[in-house]
Protein backbone atom coordinates (compact mmCIF):
# COMPACT_ATOMS: atom_id res chain seq x y z
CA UNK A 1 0.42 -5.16 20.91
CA UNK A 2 -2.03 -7.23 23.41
CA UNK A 3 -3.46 -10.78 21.56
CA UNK A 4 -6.81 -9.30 20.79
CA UNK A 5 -5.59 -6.19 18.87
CA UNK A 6 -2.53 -8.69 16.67
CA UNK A 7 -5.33 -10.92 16.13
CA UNK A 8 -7.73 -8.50 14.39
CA UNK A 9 -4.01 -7.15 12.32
CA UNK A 10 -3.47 -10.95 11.53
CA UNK A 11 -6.94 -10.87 9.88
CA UNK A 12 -6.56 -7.72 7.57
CA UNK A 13 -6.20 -9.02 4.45
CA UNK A 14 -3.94 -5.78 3.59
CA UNK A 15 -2.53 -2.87 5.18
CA UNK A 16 -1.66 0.97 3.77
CA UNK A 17 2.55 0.60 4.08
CA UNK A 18 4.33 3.92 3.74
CA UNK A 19 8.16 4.72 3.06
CA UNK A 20 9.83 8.27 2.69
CA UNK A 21 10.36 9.40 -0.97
CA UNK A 22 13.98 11.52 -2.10
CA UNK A 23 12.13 14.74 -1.57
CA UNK A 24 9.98 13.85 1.74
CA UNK A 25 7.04 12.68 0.45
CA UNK A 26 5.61 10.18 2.19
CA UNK A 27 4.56 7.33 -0.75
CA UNK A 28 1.61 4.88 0.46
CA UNK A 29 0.57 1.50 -1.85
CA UNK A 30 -1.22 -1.37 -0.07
CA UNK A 31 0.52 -4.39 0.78
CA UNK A 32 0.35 -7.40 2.57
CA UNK A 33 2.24 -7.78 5.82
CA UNK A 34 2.85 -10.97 7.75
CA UNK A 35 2.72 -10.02 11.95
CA UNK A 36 6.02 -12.12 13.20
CA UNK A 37 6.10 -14.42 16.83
CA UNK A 38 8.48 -11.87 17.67
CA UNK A 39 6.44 -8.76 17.55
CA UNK A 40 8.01 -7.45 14.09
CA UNK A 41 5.91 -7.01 10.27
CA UNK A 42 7.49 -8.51 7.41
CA UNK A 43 6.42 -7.37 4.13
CA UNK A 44 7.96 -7.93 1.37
CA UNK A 45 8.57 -6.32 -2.38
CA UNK A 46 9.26 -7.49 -5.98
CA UNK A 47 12.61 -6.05 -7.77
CA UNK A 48 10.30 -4.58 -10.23
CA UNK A 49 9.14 -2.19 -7.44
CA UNK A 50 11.75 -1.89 -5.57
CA UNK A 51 11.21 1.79 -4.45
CA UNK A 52 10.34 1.07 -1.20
CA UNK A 53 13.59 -0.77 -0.42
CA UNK A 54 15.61 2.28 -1.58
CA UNK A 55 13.56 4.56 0.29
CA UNK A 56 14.28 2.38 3.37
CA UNK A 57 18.17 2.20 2.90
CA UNK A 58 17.76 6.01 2.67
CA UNK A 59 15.37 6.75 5.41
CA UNK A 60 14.32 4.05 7.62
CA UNK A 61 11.27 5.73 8.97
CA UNK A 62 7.99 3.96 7.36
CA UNK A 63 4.28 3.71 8.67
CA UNK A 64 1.57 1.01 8.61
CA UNK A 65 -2.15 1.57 8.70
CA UNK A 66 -4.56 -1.44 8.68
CA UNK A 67 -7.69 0.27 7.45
CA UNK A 68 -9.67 -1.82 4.79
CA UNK A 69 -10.95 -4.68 6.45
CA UNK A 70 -12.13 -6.36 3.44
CA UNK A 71 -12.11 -9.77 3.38
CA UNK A 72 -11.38 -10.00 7.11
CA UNK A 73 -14.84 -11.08 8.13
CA UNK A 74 -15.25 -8.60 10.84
CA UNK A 75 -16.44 -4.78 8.81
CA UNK A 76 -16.71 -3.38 13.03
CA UNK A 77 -12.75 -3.95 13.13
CA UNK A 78 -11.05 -1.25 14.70
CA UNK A 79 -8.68 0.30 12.53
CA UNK A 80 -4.40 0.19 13.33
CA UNK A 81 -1.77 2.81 12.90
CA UNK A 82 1.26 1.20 13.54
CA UNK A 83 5.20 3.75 12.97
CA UNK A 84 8.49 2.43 13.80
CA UNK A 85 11.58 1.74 11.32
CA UNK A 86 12.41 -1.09 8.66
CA UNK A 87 15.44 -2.89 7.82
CA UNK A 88 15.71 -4.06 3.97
CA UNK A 89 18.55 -6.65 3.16
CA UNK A 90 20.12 -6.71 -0.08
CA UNK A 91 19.30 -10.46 -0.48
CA UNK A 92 16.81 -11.61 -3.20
CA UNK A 93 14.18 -14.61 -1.97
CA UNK A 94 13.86 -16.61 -4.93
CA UNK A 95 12.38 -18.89 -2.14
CA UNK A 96 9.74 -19.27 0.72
CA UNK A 97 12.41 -19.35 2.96
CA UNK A 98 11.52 -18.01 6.30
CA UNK A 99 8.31 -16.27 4.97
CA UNK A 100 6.97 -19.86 3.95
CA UNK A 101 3.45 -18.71 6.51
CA UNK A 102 3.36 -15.33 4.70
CA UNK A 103 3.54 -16.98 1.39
CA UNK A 104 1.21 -20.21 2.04
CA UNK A 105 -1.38 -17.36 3.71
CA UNK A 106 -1.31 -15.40 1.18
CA UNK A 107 -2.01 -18.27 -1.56
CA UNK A 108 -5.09 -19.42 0.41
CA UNK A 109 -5.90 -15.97 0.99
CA UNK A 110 -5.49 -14.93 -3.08
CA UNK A 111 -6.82 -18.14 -4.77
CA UNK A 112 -6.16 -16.56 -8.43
CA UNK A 113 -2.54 -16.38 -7.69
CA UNK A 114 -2.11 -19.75 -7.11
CA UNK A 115 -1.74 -20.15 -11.09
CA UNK A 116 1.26 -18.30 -11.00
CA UNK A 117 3.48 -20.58 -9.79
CA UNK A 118 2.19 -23.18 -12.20
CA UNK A 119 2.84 -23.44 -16.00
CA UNK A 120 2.45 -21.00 -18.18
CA UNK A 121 2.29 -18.66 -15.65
CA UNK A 122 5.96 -19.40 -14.53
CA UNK A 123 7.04 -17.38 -17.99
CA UNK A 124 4.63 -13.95 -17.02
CA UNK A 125 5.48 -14.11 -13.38
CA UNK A 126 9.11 -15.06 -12.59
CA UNK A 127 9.93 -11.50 -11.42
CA UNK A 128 6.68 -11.44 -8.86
CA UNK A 129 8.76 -13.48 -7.02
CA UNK A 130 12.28 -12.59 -7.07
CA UNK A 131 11.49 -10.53 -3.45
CA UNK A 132 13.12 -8.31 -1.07
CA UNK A 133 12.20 -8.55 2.54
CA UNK A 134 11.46 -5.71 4.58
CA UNK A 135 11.37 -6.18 8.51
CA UNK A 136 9.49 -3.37 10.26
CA UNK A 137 10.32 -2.71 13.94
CA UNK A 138 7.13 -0.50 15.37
CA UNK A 139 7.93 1.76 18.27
CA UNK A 140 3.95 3.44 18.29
CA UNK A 141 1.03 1.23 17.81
CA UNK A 142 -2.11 3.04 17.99
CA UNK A 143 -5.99 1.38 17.67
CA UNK A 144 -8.67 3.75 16.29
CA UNK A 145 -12.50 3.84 15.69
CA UNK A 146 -13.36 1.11 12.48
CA UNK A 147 -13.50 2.58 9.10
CA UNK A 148 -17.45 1.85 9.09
CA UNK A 149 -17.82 4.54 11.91
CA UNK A 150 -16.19 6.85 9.45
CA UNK A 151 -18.04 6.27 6.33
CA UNK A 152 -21.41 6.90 8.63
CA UNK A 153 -20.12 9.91 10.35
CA UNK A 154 -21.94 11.94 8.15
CA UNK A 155 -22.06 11.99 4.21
CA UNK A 156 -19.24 13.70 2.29
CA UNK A 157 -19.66 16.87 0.53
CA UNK A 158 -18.32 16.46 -3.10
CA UNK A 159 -19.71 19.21 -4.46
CA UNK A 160 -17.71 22.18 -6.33
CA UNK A 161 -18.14 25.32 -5.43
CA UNK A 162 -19.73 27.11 -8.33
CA UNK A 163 -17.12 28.90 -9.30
CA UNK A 164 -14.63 25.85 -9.43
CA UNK A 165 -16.88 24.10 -11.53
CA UNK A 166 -15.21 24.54 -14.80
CA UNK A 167 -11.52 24.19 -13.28
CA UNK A 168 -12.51 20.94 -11.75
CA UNK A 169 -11.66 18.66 -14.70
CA UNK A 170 -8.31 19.63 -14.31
CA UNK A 171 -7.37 18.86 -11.04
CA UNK A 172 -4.87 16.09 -11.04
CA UNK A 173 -6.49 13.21 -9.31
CA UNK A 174 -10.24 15.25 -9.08
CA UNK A 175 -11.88 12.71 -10.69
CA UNK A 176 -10.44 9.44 -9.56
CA UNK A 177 -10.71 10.55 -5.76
CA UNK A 178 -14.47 11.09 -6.84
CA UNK A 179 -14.59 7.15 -7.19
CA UNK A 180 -13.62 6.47 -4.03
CA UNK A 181 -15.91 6.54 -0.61
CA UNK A 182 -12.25 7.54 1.25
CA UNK A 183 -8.44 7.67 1.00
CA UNK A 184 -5.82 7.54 2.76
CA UNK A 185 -4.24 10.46 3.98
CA UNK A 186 -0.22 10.36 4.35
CA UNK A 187 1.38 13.20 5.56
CA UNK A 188 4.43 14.15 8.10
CA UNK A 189 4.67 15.43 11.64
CA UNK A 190 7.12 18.09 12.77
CA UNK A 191 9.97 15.96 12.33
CA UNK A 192 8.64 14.94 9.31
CA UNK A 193 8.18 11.20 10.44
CA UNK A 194 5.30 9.25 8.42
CA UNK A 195 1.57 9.58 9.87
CA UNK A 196 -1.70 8.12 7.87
CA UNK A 197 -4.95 8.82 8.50
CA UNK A 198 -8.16 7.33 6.52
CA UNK A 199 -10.23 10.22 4.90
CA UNK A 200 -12.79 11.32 3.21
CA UNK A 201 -11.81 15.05 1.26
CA UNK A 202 -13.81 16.84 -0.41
CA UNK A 203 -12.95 18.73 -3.98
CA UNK A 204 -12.44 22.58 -3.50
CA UNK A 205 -11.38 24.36 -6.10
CA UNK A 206 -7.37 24.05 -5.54
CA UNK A 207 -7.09 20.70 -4.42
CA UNK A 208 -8.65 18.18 -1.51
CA UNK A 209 -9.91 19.55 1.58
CA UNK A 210 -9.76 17.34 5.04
CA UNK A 211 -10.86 18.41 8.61
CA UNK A 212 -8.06 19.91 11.08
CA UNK A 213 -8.40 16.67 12.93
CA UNK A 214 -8.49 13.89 10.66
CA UNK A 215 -4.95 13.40 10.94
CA UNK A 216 -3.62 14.50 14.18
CA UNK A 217 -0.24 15.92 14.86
CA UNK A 218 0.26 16.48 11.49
CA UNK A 219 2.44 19.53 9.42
CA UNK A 220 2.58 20.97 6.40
CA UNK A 221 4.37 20.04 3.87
CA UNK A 222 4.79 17.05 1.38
CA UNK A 223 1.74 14.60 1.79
CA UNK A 224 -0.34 12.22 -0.55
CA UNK A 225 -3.33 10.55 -0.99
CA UNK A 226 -3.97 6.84 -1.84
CA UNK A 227 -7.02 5.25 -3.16
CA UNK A 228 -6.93 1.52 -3.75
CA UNK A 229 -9.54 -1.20 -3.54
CA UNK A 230 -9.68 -5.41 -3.11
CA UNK A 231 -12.27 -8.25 -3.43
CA UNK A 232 -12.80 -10.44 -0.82
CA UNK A 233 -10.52 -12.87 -2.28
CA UNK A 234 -7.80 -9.89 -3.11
CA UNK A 235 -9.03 -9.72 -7.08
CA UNK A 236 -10.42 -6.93 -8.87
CA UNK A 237 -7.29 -4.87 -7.43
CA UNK A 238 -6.57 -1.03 -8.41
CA UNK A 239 -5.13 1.83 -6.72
CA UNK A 240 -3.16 4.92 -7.31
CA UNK A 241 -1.31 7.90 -5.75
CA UNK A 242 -1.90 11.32 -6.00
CA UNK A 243 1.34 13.52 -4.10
CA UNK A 244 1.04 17.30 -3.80
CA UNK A 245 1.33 19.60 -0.58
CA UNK A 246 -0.15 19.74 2.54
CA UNK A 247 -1.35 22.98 3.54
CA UNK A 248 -2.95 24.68 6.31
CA UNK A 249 -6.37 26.33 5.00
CA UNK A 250 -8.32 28.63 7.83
CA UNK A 251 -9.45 25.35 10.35
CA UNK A 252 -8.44 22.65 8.02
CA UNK A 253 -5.71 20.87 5.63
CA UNK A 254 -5.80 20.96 1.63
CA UNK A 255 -3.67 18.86 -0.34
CA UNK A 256 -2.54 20.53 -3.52
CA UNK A 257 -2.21 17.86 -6.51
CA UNK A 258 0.89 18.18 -8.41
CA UNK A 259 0.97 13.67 -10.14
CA UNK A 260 -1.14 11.11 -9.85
CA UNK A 261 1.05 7.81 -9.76
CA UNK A 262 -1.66 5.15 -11.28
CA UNK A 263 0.87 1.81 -11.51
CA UNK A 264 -1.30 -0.68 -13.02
CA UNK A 265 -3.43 2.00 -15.21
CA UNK A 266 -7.21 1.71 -14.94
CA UNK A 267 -7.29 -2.15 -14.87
CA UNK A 268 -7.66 -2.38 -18.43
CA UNK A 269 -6.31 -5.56 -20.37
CA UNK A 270 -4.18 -3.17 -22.06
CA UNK A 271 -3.07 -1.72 -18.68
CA UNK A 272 -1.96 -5.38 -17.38
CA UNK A 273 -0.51 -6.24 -20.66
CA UNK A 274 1.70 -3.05 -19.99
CA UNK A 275 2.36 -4.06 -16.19
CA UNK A 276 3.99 -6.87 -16.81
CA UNK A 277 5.86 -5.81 -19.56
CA UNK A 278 7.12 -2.79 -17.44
CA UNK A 279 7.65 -5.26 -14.40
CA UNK A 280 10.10 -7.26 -16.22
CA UNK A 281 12.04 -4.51 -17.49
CA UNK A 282 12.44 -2.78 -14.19
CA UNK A 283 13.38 -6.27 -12.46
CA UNK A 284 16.15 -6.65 -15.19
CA UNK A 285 17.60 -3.39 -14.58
CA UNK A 286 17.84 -3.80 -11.05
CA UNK A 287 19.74 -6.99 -11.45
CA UNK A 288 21.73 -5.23 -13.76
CA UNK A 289 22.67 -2.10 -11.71
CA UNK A 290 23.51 -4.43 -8.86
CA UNK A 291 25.88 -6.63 -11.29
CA UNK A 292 24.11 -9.66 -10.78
CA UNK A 293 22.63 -12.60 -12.97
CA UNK A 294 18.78 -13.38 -12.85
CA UNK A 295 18.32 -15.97 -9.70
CA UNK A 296 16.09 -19.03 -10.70
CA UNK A 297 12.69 -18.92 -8.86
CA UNK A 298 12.28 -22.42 -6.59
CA UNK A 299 8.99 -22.70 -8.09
CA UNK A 300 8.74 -26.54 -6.63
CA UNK A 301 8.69 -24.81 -2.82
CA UNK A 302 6.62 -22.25 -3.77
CA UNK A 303 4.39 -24.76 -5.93
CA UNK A 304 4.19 -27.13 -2.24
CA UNK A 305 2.45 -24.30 -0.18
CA UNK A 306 0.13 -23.08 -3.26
CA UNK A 307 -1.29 -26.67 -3.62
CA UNK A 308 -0.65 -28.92 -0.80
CA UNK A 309 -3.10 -31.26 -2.05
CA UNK A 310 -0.64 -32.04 -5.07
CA UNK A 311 2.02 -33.09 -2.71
CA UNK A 312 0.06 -35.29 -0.73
């Protein structure tokens, strides 16, 4: 990756990070990843969702796409598709460590989180930070057109035909893709590596119609579509899954809905209530199936590179 193409990654304020699910389904969320001296993409993952480091053990074959330049200052940035395979120790970071750039970016970059780290937050968000690390090795980097030139390339057509009017409502995911401008399209090739592909479908009456090219070198088979969204100052977060089936449809591809995978709910107090409780049972489990006691956060490291100013 030449200097001008890691910078604009390095400014991304998140990127669309795919692993391989049990039955081949590639499974997208949006992360943060951290661009090392050395060429490789940390990113890392709480205990509580730890799916992507068991996907990784399982398959190491994962997929980045850098798509959503909010936030980055520069809407014209080209967007970058970058495959290749991951590592994921079993060590838990209770600590900075050797991510201490990835963390202290990340607080400057997320002001709201900052409070985490400090009293009473410490209670709600001990398990945020008991982390895995995930080092990504890429092996195809790949820059393409901004996502601005896509959203102008013509409007989308989300009508229904008339006839799949009244099925509509049922469509798993119909009316949540509706509140998007585009998704992200994650799909396999022939040897059913990871490929992703901003979209924008459009609602037919059996599931979400994209153009033969939007996502090049691509075959059928299992595929989803993520939605997610970000303030500038990574607040007002939300996204969600839908997974189905890739299919060839006369020039095109339709993905056929089968779940929609909505983590944090609809953003509703209720919903983050319901996160965190479900957050800290999941992280307790894990510790538990690995036969191990709850590590203690270093919360005064963690504190140092959320507020420098109180360490002066």
């Amino acid at each position: 990756m030449d200097a001008a193409l890691g910078a604009t990654v390095d400014a991304y304020r998140t990127c669309e990070f795919t692993t391989l699910g049990t039955g081949g389904t590639p499974l997208t969320w949006p992360t943060a990843a951290w661009r090392r001296p050395d060429g490789t993409f940390l990113v890392t993952t709480s205990l509580a969702f730890a799916q992507k480091a068991r996907n990784i053990r399982r398959d190491a074959r994962v997929a980045l796409l850098f798509s959503d330049p909010t936030g980055s200052g520069d809407p014209e940035a080209p967007q970058v598709f970058v495959s290749g395979r991951a590592d994921c120790p079993e060590e838990i970071h209770t600590g900075p460590g050797e991510a201490a750039e990835y963390w202290r970016t990340l607080f400057q970059r997320q002001p709201h989180s900052r409070a985490f780290v400090r009293r009473p937050g410490r209670w709600f968000m001990d398990w945020y930070y008991l982390r895995l690390f995930i080092t990504v090795t890429p092996e195809h980097v790949e820059a393409r057109p901004p996502l601005a030139h896509l959203m102008s390339a013509g409007s989308r057509d989300d009508g229904l035909p008339q006839d799949a009017r009244a099925a509509s409502p049922g469509l798993p995911g119909a009316g949540l893709l509706a509140r998007y401008p585009s998704a992200v399209l994650g799909a396999g090739d022939a040897y059913r590596s990871p490929l992703l592909a901003r979209v924008r479908p459009r609602v037919t009456a059996d599931g979400f119609a994209v153009p033969a090219g939007a996502l090049e070198g691509a075959a059928p088979g299992r595929a989803s579509l993520l939605v997610h969204r970000h303030d500038e100052r990574l607040n007002s977060m939300h996204n969600a899954l839908v997974c189905g089936e890739l299919v060839r449809d006369g020039d095109g591809w339709t993905l056929l809905p089968e779940r929609v995978v909505e983590p944090a709910g609809s953003g509703r107090l209720r919903d983050a209530f319901r996160t965190l409780s479900t957050a800290r049972r999941s992280t307790t489990r894990y510790l538990r199936a690995h036969d191990l006691p709850r590590p203690r956060v270093d919360w005064d490291r963690f504190q140092a590179l959320a507020h420098p100013e109180s360490t002066d």
